[in-house]
Structure formats: structure tokens, C-alpha cells
N, C-alpha and C. Protein backbone atom coordinates (compact mmCIF):
# COMPACT_ATOMS: atom_id res chain seq x y z
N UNK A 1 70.60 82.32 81.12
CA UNK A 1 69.54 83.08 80.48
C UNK A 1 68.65 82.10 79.73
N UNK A 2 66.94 82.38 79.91
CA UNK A 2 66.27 81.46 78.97
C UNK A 2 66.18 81.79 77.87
N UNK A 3 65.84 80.96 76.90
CA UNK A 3 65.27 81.80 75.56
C UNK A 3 64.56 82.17 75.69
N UNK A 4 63.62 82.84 76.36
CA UNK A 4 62.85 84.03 76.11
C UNK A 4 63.43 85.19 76.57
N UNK A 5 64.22 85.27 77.72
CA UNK A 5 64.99 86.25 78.39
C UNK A 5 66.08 86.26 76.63
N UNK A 6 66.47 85.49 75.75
CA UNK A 6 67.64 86.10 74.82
C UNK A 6 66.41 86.77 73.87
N UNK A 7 65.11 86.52 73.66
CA UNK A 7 64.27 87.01 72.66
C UNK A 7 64.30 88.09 73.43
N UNK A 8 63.56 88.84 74.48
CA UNK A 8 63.63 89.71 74.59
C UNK A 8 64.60 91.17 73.97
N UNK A 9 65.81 90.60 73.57
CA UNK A 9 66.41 91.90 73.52
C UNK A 9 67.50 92.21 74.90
N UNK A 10 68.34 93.52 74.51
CA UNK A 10 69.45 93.44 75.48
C UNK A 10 68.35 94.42 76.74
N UNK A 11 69.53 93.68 77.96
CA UNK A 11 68.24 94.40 79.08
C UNK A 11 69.64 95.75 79.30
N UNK A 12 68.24 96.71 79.90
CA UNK A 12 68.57 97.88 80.02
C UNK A 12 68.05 98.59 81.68
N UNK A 13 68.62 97.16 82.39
CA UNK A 13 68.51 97.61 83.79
C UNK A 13 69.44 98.19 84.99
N UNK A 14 70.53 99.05 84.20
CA UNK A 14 71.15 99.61 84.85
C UNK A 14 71.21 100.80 85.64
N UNK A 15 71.07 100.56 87.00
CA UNK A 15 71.00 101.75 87.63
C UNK A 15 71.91 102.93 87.31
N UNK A 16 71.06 104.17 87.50
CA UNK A 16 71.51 105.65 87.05
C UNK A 16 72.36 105.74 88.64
N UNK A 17 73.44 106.69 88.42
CA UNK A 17 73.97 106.89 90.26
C UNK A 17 72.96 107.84 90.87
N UNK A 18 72.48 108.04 92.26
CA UNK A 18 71.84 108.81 92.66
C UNK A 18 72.35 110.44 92.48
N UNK A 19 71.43 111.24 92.29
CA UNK A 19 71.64 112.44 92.50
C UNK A 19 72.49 112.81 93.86
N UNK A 20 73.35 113.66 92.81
CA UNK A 20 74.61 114.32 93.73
C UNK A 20 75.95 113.61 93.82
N UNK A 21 75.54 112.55 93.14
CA UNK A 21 76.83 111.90 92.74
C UNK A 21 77.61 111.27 91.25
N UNK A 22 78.53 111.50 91.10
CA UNK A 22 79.35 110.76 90.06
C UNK A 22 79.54 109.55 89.67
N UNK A 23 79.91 108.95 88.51
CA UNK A 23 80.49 107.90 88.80
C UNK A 23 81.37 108.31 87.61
N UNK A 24 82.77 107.72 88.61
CA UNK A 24 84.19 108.33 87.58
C UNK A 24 85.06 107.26 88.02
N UNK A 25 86.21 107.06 87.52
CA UNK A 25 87.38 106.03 87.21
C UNK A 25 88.24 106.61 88.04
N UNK A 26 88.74 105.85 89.36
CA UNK A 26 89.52 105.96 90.54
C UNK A 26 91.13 106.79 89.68
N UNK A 27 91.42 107.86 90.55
CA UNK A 27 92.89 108.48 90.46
C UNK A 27 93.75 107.92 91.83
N UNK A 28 95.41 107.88 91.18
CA UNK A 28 95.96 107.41 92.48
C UNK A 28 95.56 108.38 93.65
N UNK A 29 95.18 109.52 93.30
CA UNK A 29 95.11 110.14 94.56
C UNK A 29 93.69 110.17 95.32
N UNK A 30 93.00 109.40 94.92
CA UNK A 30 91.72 108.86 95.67
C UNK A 30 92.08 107.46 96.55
N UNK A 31 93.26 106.74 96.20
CA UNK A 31 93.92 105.87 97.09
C UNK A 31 93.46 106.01 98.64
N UNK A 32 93.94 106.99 99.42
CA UNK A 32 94.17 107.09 100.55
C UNK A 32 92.33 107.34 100.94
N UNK A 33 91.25 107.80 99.76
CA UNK A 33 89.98 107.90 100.51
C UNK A 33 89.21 106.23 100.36
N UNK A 34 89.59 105.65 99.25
CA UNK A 34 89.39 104.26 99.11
C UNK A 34 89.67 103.53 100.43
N UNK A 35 91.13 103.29 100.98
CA UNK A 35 91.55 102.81 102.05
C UNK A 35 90.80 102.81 103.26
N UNK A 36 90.66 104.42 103.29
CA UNK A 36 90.02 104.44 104.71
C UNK A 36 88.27 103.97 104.69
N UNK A 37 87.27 104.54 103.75
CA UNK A 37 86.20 103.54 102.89
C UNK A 37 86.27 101.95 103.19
N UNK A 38 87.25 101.62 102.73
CA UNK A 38 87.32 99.92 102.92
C UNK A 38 87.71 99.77 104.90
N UNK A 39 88.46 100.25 105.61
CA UNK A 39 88.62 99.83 106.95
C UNK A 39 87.34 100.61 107.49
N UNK A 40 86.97 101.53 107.15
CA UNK A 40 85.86 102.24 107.99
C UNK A 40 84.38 101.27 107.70
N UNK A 41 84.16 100.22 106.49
CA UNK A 41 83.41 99.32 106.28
C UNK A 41 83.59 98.13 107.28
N UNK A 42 85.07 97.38 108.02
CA UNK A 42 84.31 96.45 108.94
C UNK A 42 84.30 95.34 108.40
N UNK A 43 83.46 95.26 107.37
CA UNK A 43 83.62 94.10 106.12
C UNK A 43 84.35 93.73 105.56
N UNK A 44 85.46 94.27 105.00
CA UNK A 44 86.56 94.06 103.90
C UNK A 44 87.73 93.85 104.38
N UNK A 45 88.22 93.06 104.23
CA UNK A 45 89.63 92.69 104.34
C UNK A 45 90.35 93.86 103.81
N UNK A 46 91.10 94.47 105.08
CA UNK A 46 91.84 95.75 104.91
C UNK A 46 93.12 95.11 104.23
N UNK A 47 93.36 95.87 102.85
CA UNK A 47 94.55 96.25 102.35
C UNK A 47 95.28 96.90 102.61
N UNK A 48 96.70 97.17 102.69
CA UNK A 48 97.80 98.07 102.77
C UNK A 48 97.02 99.61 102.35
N UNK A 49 97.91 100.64 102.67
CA UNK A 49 97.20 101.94 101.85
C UNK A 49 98.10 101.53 100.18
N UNK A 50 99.06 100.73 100.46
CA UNK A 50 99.78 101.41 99.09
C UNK A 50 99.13 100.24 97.90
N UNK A 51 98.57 99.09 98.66
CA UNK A 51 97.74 98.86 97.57
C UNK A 51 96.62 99.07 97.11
N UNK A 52 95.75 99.93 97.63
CA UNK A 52 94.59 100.75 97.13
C UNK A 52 95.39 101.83 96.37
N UNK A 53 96.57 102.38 96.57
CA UNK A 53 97.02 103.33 95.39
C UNK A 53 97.72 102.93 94.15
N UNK A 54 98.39 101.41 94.64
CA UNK A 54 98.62 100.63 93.39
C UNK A 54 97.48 100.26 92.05
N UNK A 55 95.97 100.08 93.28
CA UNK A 55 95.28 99.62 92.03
C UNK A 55 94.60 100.80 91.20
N UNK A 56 94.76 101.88 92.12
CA UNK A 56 93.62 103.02 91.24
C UNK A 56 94.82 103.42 90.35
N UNK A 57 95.91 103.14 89.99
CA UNK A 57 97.00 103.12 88.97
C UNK A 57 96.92 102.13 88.02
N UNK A 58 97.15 100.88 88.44
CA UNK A 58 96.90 99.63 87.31
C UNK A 58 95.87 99.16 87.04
N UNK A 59 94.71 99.26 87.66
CA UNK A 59 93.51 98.62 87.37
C UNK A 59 92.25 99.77 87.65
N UNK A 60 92.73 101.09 87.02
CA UNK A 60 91.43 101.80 87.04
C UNK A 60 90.39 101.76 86.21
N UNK A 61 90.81 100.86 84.80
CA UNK A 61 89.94 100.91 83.81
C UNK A 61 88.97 99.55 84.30
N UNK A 62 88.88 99.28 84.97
CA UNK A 62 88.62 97.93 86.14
C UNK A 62 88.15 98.30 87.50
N UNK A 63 87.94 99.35 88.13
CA UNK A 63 87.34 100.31 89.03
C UNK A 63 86.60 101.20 88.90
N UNK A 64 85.78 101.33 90.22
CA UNK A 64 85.31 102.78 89.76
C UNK A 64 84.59 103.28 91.22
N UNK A 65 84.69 104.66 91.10
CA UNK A 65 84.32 105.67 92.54
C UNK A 65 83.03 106.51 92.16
N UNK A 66 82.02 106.35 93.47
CA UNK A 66 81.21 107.39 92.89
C UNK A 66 81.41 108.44 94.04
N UNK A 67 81.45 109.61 93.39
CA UNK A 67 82.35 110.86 94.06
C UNK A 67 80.48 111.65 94.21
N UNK A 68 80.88 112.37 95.18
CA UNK A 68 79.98 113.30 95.88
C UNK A 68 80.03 114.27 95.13
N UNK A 69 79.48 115.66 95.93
CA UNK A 69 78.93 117.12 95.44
C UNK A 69 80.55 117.85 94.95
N UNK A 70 81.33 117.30 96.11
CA UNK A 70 82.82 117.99 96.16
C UNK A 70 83.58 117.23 95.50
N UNK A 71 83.32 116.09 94.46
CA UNK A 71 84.74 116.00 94.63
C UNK A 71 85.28 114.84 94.65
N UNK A 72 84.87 114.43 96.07
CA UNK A 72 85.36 113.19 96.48
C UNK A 72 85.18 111.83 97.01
N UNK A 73 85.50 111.15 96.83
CA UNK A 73 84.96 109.66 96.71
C UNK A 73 84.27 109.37 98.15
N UNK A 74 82.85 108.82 97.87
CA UNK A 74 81.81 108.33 98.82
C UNK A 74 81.91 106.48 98.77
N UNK A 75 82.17 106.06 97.39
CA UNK A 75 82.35 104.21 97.28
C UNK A 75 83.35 104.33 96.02
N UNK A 76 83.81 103.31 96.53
CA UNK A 76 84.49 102.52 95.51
C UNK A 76 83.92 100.86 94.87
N UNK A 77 84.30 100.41 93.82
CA UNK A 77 84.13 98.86 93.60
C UNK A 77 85.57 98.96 92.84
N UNK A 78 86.31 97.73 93.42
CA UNK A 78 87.48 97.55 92.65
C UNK A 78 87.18 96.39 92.04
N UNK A 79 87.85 96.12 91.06
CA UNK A 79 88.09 94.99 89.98
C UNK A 79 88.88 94.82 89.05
N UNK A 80 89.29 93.55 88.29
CA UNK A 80 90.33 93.07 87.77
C UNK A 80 89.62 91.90 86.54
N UNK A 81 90.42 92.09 85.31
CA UNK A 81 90.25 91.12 84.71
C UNK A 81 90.54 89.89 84.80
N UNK A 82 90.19 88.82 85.06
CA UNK A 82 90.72 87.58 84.82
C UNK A 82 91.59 87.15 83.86
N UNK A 83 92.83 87.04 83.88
CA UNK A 83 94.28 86.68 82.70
C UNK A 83 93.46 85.85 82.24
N UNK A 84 92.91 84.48 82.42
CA UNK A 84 93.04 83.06 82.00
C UNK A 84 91.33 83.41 81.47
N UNK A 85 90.65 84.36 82.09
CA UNK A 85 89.25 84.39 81.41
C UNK A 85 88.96 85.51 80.89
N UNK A 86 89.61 86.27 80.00
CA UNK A 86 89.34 87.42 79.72
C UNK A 86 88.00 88.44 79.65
N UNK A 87 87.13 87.22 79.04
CA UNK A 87 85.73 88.17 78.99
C UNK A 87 84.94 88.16 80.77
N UNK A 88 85.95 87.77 81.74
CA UNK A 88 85.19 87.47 83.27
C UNK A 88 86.22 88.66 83.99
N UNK A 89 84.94 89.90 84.72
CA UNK A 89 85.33 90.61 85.87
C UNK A 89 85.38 90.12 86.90
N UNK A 90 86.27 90.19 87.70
CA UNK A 90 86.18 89.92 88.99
C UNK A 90 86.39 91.11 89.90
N UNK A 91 85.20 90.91 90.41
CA UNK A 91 85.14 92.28 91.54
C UNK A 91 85.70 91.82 92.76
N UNK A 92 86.67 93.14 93.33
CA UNK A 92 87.57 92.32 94.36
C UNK A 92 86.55 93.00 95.55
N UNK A 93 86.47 94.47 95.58
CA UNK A 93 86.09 95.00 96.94
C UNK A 93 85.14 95.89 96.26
N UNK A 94 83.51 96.05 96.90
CA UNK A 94 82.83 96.97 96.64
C UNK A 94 82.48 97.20 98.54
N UNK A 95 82.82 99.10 98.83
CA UNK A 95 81.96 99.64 100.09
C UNK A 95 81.65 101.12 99.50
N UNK A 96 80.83 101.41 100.66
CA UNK A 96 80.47 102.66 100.35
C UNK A 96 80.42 103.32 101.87
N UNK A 97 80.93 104.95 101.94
CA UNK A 97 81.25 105.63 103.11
C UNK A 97 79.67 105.72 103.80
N UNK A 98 80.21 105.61 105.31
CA UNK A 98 79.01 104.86 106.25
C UNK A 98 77.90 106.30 105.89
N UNK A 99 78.74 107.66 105.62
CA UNK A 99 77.82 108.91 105.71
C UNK A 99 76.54 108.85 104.25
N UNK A 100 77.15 108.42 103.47
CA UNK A 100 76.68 107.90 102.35
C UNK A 100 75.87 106.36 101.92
N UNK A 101 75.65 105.88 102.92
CA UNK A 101 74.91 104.75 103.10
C UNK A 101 73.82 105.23 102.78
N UNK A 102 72.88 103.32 102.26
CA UNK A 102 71.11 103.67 102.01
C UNK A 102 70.67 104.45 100.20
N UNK A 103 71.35 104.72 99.93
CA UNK A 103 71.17 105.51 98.80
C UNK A 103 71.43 104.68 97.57
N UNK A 104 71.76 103.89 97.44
CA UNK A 104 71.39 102.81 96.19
C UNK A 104 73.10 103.02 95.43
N UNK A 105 74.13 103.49 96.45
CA UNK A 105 75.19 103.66 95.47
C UNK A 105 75.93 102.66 95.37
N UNK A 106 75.77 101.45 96.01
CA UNK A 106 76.82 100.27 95.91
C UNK A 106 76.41 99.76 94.67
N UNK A 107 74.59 99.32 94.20
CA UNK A 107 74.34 99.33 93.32
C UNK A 107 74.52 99.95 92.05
N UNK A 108 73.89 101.30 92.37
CA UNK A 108 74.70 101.27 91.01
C UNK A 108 75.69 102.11 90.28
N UNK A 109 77.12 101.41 91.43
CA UNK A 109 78.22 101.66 90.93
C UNK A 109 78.78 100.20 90.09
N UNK A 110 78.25 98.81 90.95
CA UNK A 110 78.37 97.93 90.38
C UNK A 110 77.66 97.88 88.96
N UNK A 111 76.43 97.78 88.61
CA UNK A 111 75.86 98.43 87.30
C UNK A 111 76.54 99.47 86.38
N UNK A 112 77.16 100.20 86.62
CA UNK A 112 78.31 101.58 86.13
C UNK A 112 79.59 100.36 85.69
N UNK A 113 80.31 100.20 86.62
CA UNK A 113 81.54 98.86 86.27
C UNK A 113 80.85 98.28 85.12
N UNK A 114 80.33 97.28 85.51
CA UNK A 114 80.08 96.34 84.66
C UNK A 114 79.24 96.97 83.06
N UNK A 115 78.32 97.83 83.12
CA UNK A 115 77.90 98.27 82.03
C UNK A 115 79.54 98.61 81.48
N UNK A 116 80.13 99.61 81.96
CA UNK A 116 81.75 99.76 80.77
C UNK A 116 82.43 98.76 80.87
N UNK A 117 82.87 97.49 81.53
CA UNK A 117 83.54 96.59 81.23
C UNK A 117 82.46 95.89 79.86
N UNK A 118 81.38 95.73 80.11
CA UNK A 118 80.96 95.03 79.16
C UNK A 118 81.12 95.84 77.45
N UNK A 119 81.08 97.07 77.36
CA UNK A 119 81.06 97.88 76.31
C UNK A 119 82.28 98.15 75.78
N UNK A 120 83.57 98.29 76.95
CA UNK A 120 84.58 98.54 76.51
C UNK A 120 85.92 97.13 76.61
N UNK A 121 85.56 96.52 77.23
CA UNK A 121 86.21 95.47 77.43
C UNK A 121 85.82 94.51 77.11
N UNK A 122 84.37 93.74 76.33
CA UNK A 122 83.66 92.96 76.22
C UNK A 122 83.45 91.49 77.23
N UNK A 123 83.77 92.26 78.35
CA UNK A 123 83.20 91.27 79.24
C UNK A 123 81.53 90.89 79.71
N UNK A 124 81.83 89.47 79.43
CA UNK A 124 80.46 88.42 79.89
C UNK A 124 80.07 87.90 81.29
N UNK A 125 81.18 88.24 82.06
CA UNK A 125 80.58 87.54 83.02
C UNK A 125 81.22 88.28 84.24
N UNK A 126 80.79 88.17 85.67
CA UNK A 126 81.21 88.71 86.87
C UNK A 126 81.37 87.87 87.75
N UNK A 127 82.40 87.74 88.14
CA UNK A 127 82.76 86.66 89.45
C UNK A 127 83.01 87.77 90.74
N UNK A 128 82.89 87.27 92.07
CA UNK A 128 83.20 88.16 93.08
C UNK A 128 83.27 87.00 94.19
N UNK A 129 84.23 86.92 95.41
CA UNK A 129 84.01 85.85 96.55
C UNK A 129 83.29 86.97 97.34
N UNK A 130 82.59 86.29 98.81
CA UNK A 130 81.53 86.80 99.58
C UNK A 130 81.70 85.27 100.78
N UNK A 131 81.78 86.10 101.58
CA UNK A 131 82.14 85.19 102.92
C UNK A 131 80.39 85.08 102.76
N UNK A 132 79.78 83.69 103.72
CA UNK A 132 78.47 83.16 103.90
C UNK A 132 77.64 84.54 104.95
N UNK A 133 78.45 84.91 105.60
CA UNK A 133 77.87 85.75 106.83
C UNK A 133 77.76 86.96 106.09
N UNK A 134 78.21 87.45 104.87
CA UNK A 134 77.92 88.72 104.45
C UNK A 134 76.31 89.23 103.44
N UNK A 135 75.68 89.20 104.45
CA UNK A 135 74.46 89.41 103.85
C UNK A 135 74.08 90.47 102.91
N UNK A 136 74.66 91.41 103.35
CA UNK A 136 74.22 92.75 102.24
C UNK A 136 74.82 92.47 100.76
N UNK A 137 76.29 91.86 100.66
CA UNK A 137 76.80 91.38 99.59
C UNK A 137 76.22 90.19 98.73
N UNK A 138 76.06 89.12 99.15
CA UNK A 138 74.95 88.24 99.27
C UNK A 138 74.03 89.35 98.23
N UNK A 139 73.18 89.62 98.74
CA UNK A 139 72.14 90.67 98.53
C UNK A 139 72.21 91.46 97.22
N UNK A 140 73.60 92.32 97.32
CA UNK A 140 73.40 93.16 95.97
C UNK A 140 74.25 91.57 94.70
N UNK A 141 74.75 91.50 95.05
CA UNK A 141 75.08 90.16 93.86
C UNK A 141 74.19 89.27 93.68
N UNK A 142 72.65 88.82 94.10
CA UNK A 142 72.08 88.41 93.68
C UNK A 142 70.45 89.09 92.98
N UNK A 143 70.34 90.23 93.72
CA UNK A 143 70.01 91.67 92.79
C UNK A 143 70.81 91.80 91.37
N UNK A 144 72.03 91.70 91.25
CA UNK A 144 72.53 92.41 90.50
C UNK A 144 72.07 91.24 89.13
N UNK A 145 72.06 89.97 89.54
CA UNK A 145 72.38 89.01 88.79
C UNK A 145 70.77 88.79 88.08
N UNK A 146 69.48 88.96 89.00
CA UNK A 146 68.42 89.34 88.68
C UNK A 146 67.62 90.01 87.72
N UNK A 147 68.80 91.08 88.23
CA UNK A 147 68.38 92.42 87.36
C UNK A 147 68.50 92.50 86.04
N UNK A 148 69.88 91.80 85.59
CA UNK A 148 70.86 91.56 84.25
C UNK A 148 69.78 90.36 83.58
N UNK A 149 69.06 89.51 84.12
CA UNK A 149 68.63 88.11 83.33
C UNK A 149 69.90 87.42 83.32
N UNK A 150 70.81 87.37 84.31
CA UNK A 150 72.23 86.55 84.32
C UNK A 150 72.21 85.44 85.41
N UNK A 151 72.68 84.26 85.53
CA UNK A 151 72.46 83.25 85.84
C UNK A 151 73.31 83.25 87.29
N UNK A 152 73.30 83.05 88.36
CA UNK A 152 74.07 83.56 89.99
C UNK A 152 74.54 81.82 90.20
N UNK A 153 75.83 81.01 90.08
CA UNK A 153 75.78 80.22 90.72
C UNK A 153 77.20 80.32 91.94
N UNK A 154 76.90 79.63 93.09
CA UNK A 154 77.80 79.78 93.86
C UNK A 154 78.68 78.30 94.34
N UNK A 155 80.03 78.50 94.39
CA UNK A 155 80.89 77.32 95.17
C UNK A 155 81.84 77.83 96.07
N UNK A 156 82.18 77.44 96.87
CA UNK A 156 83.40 77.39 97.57
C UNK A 156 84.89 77.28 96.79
N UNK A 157 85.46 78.92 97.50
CA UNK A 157 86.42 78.97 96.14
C UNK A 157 87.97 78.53 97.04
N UNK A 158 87.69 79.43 98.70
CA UNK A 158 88.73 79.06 99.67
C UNK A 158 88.17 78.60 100.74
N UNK A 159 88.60 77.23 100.71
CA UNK A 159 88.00 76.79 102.26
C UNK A 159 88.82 77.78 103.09
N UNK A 160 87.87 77.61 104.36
CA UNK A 160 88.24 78.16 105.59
C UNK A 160 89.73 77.65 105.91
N UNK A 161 90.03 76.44 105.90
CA UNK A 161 91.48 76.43 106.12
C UNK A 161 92.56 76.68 105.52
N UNK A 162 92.11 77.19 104.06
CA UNK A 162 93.86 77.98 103.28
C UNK A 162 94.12 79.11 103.86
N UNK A 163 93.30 79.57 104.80
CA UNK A 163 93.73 80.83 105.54
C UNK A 163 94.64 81.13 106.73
N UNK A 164 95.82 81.57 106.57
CA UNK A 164 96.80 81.41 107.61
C UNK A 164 96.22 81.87 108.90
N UNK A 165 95.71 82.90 109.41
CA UNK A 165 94.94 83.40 110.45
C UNK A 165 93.46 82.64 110.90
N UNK A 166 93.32 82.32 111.73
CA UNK A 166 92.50 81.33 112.65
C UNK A 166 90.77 82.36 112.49
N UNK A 167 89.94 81.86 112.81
CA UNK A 167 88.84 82.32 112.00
C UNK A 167 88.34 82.45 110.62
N UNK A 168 88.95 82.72 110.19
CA UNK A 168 88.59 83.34 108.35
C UNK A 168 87.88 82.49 107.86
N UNK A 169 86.30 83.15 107.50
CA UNK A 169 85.24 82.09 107.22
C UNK A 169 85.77 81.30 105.54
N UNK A 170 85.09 80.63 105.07
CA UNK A 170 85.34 80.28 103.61
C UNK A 170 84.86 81.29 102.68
N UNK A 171 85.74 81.64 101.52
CA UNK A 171 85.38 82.52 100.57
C UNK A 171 84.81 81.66 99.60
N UNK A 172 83.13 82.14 99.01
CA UNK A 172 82.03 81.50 98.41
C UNK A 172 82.30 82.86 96.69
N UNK A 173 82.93 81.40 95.82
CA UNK A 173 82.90 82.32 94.84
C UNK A 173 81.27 82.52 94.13
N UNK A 174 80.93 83.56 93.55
CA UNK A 174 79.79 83.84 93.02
C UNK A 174 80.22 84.07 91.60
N UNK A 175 79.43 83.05 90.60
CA UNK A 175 79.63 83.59 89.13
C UNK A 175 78.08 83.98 88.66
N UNK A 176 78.26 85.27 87.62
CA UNK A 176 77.36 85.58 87.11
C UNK A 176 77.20 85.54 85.70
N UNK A 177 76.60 85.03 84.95
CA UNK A 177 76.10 85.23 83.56
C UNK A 177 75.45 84.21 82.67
N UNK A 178 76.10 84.15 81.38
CA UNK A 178 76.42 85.24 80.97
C UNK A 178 75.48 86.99 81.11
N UNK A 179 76.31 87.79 80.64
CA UNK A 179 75.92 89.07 80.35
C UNK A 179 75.27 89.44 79.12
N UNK A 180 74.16 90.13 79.18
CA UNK A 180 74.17 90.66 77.31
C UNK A 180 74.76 92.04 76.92
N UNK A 181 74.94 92.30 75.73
CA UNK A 181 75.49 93.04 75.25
C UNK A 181 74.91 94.53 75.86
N UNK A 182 75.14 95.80 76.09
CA UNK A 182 74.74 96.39 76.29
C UNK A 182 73.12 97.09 75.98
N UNK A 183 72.66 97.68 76.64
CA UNK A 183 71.14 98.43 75.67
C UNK A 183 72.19 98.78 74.64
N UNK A 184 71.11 98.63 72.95
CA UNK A 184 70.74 99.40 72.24
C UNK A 184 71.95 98.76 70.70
N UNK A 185 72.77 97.55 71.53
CA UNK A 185 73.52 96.71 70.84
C UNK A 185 73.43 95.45 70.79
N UNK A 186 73.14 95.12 69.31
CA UNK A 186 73.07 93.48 68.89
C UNK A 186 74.28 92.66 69.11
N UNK A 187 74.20 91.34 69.95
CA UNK A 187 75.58 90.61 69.55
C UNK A 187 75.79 90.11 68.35
């Protein structure tokens, strides 16, 4: 952030969720719509089902779903605190259901996360890996980082060869920040 971006004041560019949808804190029993969300994306390294129900148990205050007209979950973004960096989110998996595409909800569910991690958890900063070929991700993480006045730098976090399975591009960690304090609060 420059000093003029800290004169300014805290930014208050967080996307609202689109109409018709929620944004609420994953239950284990949204597990099994998370799962299929993440394999029906293509993109994401499919997890077990039982660890998408593990995390909307241990790490829901670290997640979050934005649920439709009925009910039920259209995206998820999962995430986890960093032990060793406490004030740093790390977002593990953000998709959103293919029927529900286009509508600005990957955004701002990530904006939703991070606005309450930052308020309730006082986290500063957002880390997330992003294979090179994933453009849309790419995309909203450097939107996102834009948007905030937060600083986007990227390295190589897993080369391509710590990966036991043949292909697996390199995972490109992305750090963001710092963060400012929420609208309408002084640090």
C-alpha cells in the first residue's frame, strides 16, 4: 500500500452477494453439496467427500457458502488460518455451481471471507496457490488484491516435481497485502 492509498482511509470495496443469494458459514451438512461443487468445477483438486465435511466442522469460521433462494449452497471458498502466521488466510478452494456461474459470486464471497476474517479474526493478509494455467483464479486474486489497495506478489510455492502424480503443474503461491482494517474502523 502507498501512502496515499494509507491517507485515504479504510477502503470499503467489498462486494455485496448478488441478489438471491446468501452468504452464510458452511454446516457439516452442506459437505456433500461443497464436494460435488468442487468435482463438478474441473479445476480443483478433488478432495475426499469426508474432507469437505471435516472442514465445514473445523474450519467454518474460515469458510464460507453463498446459498441460493432455497437454501442451498451455489459456492463455496474454503480457508484456514495459518498456525505460524496468524494474522494470514489462506484460501484453500474457491468454486461456484456451473448453474450459478457469471454472477459475481466467487467474488464476492471471497470479499464476505475476508471482510470477517479481517474483523473477527484480525487478519492482514491472504495467501492462496493457483496453478499458472488457471486464469479465472489468476483473475479474481488479482481483482481482489486491486480492489483492497493490497499489494499481489507471486512465487513458486510447489514445484511441479513434489508432486507424486506425473503432470501436476507447479503451485504459484499468491500473497496479498497487507489488508486495512475494515470500513468505518481506525487501526
Amino acid at each position: 500500500m502507498t501512502a496515499a492509498q494509507a491517507d485515504a482511509g479504510p477502503r470499503s470495496d467489498y462486494r455485496e452477494m448478488p441478489e438471491g443469494f446468501k452468504l452464510d458459514t458452511p454446516r457439516v451438512e452442506d459437505g456433500a453439496a461443497i464436494w460435488r461443487i468442487a468435482r463438478d468445477s474441473k479445476a480443483l483438486d478433488l478432495n475426499s467427500s469426508y474432507s469437505y465435511l471435516l472442514w465445514c466442522r473445523d474450519f467454518a469460521a474460515t469458510s464460507a457458502v453463498a446459498r441460493d433462494a432455497e437454501g442451498e449452497p451455489a459456492a463455496f471458498v474454503t480457508g484456514y488460518v495459518r498456525p505460524e502466521s496468524p494474522d494470514t488466510l489462506v484460501v484453500w478452494q474457491i468454486a461456484v455451481d456451473d448453474a450459478h456461474r457469471g454472477r459475481g459470486l466467487a467474488t464476492a464471497l471471497l470479499d464476505g471471507l475476508v471482510a470477517r476474517a479481517v474483523r473477527e479474526l484480525g487478519v492482514r493478509r491472504v495467501e492462496t496457490t493457483i496453478t499458472p494455467g488457471n486464469a479465472a483464479s489468476n483473475r479474481l486474486f488479482a481483482s481482489f488484491a486491486e480492489r483492497h489497495g493490497a499489494s499481489l506478489t507471486r512465487e513458486v510455492l510447489f514445484d511441479a516435481g513434489l508432486f507424486p502424480e506425473q503432470g501436476h503443474d507447479p503451485e504459484v503461491l499468491n500473497l496479498i497485502g497487507p489488508l486495512g482494517p475494515p470500513a468505518g474502523q481506525r487501526p
